[in-house]
Structures are given as C-alpha cells and as structure tokens.
PDB file of N, CA and C in Angstrom:
ATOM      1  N   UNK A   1      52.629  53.292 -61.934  1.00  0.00           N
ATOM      2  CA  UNK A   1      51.621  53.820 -61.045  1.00  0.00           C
ATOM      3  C   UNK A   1      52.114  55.147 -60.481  1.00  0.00           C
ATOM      4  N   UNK A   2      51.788  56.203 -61.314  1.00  0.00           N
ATOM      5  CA  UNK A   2      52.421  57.641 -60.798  1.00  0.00           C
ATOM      6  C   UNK A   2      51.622  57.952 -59.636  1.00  0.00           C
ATOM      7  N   UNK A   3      51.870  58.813 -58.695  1.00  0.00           N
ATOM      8  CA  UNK A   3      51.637  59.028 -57.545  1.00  0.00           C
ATOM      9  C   UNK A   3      50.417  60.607 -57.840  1.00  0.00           C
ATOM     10  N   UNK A   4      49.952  60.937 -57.021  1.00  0.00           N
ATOM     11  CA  UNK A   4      48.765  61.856 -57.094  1.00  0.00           C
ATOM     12  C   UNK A   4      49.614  62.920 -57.119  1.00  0.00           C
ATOM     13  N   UNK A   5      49.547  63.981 -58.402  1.00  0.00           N
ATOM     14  CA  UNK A   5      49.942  65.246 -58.672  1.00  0.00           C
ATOM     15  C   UNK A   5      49.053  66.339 -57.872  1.00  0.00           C
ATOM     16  N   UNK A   6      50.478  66.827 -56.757  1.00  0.00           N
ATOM     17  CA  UNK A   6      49.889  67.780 -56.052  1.00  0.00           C
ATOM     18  C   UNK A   6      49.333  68.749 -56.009  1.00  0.00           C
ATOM     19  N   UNK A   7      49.743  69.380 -57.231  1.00  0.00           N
ATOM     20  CA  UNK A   7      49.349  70.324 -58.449  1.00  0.00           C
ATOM     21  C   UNK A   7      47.954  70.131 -58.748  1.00  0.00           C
ATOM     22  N   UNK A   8      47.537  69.294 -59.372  1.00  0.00           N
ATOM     23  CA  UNK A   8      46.288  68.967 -59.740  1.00  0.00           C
ATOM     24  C   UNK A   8      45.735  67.732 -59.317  1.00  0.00           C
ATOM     25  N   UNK A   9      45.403  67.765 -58.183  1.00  0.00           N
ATOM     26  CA  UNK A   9      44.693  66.254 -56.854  1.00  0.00           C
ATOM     27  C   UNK A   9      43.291  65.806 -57.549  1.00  0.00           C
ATOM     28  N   UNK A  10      42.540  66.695 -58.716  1.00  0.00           N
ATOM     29  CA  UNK A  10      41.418  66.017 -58.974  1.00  0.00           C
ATOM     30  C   UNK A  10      41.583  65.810 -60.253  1.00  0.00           C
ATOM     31  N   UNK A  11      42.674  65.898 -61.242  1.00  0.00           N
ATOM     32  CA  UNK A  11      43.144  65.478 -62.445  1.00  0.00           C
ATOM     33  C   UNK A  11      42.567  63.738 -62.755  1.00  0.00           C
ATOM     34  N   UNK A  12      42.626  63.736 -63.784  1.00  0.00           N
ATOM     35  CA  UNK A  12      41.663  61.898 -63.743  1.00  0.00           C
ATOM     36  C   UNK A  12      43.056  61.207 -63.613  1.00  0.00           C
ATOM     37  N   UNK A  13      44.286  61.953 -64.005  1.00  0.00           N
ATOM     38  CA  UNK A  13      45.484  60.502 -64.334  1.00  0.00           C
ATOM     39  C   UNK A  13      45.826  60.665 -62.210  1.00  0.00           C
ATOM     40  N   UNK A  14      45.155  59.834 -61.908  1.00  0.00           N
ATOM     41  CA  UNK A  14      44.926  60.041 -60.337  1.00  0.00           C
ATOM     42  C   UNK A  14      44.646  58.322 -59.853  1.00  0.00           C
ATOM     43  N   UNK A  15      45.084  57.646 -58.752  1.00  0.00           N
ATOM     44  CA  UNK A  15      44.600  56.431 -58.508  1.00  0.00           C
ATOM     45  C   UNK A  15      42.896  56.721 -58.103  1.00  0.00           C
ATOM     46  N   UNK A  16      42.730  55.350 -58.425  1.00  0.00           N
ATOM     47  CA  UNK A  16      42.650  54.009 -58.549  1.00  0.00           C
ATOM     48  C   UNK A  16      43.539  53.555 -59.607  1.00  0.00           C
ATOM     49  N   UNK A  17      44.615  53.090 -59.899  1.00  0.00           N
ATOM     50  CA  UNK A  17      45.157  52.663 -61.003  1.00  0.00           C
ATOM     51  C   UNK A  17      45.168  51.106 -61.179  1.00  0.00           C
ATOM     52  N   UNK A  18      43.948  50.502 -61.959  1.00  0.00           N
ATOM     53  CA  UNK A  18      44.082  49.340 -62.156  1.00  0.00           C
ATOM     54  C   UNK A  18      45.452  48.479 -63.023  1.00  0.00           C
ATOM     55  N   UNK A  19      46.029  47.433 -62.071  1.00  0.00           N
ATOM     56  CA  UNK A  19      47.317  46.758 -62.089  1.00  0.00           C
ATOM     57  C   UNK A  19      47.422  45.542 -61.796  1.00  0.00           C
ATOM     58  N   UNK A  20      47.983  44.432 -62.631  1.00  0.00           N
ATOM     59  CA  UNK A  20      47.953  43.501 -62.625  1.00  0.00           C
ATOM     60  C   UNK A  20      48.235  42.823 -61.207  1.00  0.00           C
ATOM     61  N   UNK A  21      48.150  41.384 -60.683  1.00  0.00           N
ATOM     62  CA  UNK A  21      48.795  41.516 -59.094  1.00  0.00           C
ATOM     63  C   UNK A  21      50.357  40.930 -59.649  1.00  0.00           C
ATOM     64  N   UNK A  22      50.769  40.650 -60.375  1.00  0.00           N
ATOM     65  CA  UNK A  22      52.298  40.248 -61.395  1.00  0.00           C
ATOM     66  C   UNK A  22      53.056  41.618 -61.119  1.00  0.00           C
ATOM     67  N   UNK A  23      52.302  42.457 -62.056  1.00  0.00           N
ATOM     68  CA  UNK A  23      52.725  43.867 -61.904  1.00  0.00           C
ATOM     69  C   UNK A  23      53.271  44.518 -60.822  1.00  0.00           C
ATOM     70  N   UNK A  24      52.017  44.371 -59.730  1.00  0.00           N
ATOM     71  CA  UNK A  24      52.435  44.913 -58.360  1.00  0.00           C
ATOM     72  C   UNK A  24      53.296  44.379 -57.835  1.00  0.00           C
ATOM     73  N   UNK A  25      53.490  42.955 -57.657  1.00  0.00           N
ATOM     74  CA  UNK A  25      54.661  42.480 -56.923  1.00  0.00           C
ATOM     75  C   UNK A  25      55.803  42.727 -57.505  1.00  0.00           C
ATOM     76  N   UNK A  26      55.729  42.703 -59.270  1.00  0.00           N
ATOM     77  CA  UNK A  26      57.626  43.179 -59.660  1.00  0.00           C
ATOM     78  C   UNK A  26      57.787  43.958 -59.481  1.00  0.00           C
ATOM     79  N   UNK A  27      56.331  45.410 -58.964  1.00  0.00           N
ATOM     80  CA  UNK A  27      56.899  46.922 -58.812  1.00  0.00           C
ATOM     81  C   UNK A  27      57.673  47.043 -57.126  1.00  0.00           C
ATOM     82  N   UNK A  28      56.734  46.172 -56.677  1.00  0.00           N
ATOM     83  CA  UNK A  28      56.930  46.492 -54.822  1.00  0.00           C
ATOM     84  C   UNK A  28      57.933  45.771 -53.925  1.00  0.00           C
ATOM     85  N   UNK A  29      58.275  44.677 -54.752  1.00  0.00           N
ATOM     86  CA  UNK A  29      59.053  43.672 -53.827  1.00  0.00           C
ATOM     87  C   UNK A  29      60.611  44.043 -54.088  1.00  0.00           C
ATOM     88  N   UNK A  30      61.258  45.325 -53.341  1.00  0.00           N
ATOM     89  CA  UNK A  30      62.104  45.781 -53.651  1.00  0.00           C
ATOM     90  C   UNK A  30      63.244  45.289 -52.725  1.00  0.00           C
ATOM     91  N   UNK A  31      62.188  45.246 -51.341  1.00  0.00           N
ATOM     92  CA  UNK A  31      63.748  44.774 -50.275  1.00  0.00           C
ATOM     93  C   UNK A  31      63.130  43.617 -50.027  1.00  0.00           C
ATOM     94  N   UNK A  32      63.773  43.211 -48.910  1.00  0.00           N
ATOM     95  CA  UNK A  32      63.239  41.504 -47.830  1.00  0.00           C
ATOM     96  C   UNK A  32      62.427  42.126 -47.170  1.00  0.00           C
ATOM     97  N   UNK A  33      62.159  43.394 -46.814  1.00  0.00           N
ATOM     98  CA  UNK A  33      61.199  43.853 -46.121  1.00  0.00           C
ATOM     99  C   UNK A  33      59.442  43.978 -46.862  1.00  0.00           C
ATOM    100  N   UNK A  34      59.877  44.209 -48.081  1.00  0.00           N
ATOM    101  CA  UNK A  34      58.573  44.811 -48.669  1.00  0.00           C
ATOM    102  C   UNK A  34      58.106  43.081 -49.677  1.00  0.00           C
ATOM    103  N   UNK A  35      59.233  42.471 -49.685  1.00  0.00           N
ATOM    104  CA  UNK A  35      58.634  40.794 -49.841  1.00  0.00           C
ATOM    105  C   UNK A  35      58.409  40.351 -48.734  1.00  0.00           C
ATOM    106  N   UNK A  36      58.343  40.319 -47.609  1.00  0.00           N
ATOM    107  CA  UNK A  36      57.710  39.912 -46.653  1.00  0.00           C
ATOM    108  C   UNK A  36      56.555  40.374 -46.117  1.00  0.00           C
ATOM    109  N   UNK A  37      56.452  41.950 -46.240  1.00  0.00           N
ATOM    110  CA  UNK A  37      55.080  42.359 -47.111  1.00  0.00           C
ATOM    111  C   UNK A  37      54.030  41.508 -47.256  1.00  0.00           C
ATOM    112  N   UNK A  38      54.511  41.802 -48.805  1.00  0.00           N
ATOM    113  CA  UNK A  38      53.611  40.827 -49.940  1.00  0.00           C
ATOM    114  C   UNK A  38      53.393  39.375 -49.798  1.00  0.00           C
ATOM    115  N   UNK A  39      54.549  38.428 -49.427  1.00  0.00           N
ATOM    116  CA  UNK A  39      54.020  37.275 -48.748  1.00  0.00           C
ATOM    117  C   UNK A  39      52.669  37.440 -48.043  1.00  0.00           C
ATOM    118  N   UNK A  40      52.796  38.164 -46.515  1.00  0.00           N
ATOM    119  CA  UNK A  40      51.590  38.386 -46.239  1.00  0.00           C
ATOM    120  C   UNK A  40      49.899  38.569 -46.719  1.00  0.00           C
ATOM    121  N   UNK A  41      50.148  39.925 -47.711  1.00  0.00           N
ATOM    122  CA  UNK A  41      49.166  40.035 -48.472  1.00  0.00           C
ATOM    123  C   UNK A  41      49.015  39.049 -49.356  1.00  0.00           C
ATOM    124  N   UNK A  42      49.804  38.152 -50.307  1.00  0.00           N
ATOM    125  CA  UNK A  42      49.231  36.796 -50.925  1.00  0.00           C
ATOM    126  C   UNK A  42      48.833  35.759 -50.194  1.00  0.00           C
ATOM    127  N   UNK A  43      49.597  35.640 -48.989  1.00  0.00           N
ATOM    128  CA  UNK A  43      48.465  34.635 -47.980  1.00  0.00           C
ATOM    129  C   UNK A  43      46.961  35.061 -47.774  1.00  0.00           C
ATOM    130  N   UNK A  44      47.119  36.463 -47.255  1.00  0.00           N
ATOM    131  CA  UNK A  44      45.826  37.025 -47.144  1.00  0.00           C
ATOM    132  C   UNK A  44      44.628  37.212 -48.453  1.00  0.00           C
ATOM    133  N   UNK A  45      45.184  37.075 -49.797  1.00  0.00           N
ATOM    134  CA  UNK A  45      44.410  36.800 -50.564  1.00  0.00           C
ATOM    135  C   UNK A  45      44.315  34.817 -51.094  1.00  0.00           C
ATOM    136  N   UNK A  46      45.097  34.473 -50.828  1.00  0.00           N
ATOM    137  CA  UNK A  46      44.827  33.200 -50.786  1.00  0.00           C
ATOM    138  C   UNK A  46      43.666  32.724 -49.431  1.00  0.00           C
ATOM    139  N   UNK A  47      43.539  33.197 -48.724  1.00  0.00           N
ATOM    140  CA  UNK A  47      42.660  32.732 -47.643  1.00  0.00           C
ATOM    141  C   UNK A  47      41.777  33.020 -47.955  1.00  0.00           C
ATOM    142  N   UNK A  48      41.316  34.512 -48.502  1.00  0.00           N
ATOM    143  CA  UNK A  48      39.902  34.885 -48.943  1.00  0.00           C
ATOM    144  C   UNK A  48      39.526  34.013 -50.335  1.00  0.00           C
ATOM    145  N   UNK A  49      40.515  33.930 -51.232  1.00  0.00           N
ATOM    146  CA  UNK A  49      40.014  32.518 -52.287  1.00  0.00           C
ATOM    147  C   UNK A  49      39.599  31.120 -51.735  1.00  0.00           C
ATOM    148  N   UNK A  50      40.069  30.664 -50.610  1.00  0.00           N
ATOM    149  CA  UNK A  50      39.737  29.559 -49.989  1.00  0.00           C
ATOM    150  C   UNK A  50      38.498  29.415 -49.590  1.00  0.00           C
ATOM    151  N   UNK A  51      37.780  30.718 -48.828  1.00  0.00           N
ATOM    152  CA  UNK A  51      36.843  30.821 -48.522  1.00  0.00           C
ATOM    153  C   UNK A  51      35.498  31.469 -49.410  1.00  0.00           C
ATOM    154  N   UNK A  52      35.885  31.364 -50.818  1.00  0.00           N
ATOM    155  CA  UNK A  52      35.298  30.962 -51.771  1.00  0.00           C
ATOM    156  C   UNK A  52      34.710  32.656 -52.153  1.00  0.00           C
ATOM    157  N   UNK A  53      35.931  33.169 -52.019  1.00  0.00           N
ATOM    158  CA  UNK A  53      35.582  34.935 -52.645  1.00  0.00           C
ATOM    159  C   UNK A  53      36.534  35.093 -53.353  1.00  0.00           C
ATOM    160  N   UNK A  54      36.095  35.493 -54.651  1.00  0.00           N
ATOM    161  CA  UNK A  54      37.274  35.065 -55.694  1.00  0.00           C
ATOM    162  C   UNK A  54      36.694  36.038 -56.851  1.00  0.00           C
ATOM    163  N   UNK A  55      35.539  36.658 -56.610  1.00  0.00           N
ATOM    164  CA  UNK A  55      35.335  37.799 -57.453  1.00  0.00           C
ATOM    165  C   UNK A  55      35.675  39.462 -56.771  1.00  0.00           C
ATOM    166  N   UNK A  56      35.869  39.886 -57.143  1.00  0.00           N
ATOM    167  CA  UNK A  56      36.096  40.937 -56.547  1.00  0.00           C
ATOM    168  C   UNK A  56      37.486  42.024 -56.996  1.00  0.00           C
ATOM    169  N   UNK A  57      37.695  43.189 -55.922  1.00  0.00           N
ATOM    170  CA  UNK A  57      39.235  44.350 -56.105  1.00  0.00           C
ATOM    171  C   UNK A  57      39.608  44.377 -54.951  1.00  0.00           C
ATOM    172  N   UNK A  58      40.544  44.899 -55.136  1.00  0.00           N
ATOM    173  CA  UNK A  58      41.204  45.491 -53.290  1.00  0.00           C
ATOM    174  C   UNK A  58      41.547  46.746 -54.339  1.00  0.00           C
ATOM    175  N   UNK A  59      41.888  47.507 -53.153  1.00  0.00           N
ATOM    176  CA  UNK A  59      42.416  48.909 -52.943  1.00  0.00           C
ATOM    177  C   UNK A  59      43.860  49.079 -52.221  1.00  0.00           C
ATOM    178  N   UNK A  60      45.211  48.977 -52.817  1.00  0.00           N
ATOM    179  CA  UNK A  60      45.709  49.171 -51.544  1.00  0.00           C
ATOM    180  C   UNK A  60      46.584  50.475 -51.487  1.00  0.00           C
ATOM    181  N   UNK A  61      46.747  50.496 -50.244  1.00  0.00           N
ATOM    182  CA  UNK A  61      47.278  52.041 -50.023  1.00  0.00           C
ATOM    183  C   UNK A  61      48.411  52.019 -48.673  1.00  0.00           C
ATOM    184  N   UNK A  62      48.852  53.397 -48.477  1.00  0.00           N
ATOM    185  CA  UNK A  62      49.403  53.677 -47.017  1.00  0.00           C
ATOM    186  C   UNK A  62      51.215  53.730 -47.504  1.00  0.00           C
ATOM    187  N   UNK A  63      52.569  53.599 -46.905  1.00  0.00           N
ATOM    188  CA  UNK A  63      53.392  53.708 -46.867  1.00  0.00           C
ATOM    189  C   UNK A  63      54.313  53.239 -47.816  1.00  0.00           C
ATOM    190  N   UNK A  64      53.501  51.990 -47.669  1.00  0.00           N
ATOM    191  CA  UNK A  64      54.175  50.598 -48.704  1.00  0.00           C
ATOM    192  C   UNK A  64      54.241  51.221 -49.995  1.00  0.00           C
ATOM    193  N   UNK A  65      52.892  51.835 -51.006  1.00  0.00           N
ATOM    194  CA  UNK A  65      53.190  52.206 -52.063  1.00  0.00           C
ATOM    195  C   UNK A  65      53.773  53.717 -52.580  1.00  0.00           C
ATOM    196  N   UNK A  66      53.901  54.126 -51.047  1.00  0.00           N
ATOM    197  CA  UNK A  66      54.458  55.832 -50.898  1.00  0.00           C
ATOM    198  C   UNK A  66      56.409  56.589 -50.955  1.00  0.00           C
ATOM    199  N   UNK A  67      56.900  55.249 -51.413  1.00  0.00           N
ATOM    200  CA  UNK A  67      58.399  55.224 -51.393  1.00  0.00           C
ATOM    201  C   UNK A  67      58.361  55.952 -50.204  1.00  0.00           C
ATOM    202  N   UNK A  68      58.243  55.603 -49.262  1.00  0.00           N
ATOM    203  CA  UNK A  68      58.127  56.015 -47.664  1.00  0.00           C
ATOM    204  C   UNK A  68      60.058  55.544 -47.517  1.00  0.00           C
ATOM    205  N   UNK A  69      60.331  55.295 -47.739  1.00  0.00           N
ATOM    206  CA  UNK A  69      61.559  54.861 -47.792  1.00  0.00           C
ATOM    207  C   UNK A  69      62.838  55.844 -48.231  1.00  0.00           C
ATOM    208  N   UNK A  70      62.569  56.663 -49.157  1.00  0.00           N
ATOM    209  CA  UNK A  70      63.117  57.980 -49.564  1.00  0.00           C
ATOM    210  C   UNK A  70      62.237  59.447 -48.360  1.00  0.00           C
ATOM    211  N   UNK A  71      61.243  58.887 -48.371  1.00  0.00           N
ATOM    212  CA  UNK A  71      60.464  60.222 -47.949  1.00  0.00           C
ATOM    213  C   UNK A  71      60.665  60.321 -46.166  1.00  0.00           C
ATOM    214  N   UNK A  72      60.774  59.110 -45.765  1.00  0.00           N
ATOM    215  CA  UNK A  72      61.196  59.166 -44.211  1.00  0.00           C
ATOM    216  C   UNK A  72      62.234  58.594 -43.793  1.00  0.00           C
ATOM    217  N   UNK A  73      62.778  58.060 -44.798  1.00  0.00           N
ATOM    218  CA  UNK A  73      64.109  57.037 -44.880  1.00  0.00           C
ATOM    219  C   UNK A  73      64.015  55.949 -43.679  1.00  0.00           C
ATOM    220  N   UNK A  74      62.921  55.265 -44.358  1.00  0.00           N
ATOM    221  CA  UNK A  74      62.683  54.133 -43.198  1.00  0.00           C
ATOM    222  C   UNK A  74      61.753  52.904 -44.499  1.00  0.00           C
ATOM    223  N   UNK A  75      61.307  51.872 -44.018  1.00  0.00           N
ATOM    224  CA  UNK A  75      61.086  50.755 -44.192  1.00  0.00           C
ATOM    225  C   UNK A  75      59.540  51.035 -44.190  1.00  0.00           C
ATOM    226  N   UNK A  76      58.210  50.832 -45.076  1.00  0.00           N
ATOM    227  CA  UNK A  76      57.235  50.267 -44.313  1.00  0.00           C
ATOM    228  C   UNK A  76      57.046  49.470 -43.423  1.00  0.00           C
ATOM    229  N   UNK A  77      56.242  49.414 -42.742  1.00  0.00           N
ATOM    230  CA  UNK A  77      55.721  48.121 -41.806  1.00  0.00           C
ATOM    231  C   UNK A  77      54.611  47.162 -42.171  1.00  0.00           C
ATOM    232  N   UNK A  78      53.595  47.725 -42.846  1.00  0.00           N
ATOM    233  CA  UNK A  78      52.270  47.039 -43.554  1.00  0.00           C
ATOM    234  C   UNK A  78      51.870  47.899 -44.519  1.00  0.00           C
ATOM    235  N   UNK A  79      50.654  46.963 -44.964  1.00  0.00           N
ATOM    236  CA  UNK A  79      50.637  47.036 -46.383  1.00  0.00           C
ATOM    237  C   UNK A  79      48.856  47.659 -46.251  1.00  0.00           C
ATOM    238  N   UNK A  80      48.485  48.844 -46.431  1.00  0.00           N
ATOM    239  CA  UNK A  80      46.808  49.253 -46.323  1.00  0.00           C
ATOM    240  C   UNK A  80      46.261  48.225 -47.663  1.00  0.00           C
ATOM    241  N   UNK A  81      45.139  47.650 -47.162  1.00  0.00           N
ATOM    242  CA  UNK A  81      44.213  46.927 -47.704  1.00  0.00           C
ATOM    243  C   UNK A  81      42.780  47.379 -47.863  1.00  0.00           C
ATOM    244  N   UNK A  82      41.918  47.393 -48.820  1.00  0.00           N
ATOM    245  CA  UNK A  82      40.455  47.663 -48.781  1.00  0.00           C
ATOM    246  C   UNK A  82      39.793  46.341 -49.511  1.00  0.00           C
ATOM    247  N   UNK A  83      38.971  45.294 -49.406  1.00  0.00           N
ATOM    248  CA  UNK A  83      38.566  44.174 -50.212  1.00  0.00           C
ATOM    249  C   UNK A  83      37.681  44.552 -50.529  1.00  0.00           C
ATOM    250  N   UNK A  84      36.596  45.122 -51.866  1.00  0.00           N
ATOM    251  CA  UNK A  84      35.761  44.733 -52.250  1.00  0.00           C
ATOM    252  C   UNK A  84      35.565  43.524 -53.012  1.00  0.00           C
ATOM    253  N   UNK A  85      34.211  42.556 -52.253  1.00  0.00           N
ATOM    254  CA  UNK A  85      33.941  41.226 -52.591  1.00  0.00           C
ATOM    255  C   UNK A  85      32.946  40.983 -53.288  1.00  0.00           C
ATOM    256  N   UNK A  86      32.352  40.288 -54.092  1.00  0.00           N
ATOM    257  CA  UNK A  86      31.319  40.341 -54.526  1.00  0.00           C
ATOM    258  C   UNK A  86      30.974  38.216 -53.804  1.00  0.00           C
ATOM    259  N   UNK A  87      29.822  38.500 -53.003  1.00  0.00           N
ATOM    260  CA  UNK A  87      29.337  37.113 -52.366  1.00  0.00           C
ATOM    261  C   UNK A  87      29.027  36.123 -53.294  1.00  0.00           C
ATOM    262  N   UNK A  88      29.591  34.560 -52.975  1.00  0.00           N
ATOM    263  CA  UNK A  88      29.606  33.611 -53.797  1.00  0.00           C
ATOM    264  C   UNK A  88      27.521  33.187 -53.419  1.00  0.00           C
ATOM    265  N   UNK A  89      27.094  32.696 -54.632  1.00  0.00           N
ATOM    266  CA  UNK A  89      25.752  32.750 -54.671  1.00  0.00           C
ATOM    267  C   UNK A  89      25.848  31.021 -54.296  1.00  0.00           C
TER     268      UNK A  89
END
C-alpha cells in the first residue's frame, strides 16, 4: 500500500487501495501498540457483524497507516475509520 505521491496527488496509483483484512493486519501489527490497535478495530468490526451488517468497506486512514512513527517518532494512538454499510433487508 504505497503512500500518495506528492509529486503527482491525482495519479490513479493513489488510495483507496483495496486489501485484504489478513493483509492489513500482517502489514500493521508491527508493535504491541499498533496490535492493540487492531484488536480494537476487529472488535469493532465484529460488533457491526453481530448487528447483522456484514456487507459493506471501511476506509481507514490517519497516523496508524502514516509510519507516523518514523515521521514524528512517536506511536499512533487510533486507528481513522469510515464504514460504508449496505442495510440488512
């Protein structure tokens, strides 16, 4: 998941980058910090499956996927979320 080329911001190889959720967690779960993370966010998608939304994307964004960690030499704290759902009929 390459990061948005500053150079060219409206280039198509640009997110949304569709990714497995397997994928994402072997890319992201780097410290105890950023698996505790993701714990979170799999609870939080386990709750929305419970409650019977189970079609749908998220979007996620913010620090977590910004190697904020090199760039401010610090830790994320949370993880940006967007759910699009599609309603169980």
């Amino acid at each position: 998941m390459p990061p948005i080329q500053s150079t060219a911001p409206t280039a198509m190889e640009r997110s949304p980058y569709p990714v497995s959720l397997t994928d994402f967690v072997l890319r992201f779960s780097t410290t105890n910090k950023c698996r505790a993370i993701l714990s979170g966010l799999l609870g939080f998608r386990a709750a929305l499956h419970s409650a019977g939304l189970t079609e749908g994307f998220q979007w996620i964004d913010g620090s977590f996927i910004e190697n904020i960690e090199e760039i401010e030499s610090r830790e994320p704290a949370d993880v940006d979320v967007v759910t699009f759902f599609h309603l169980p009929r």
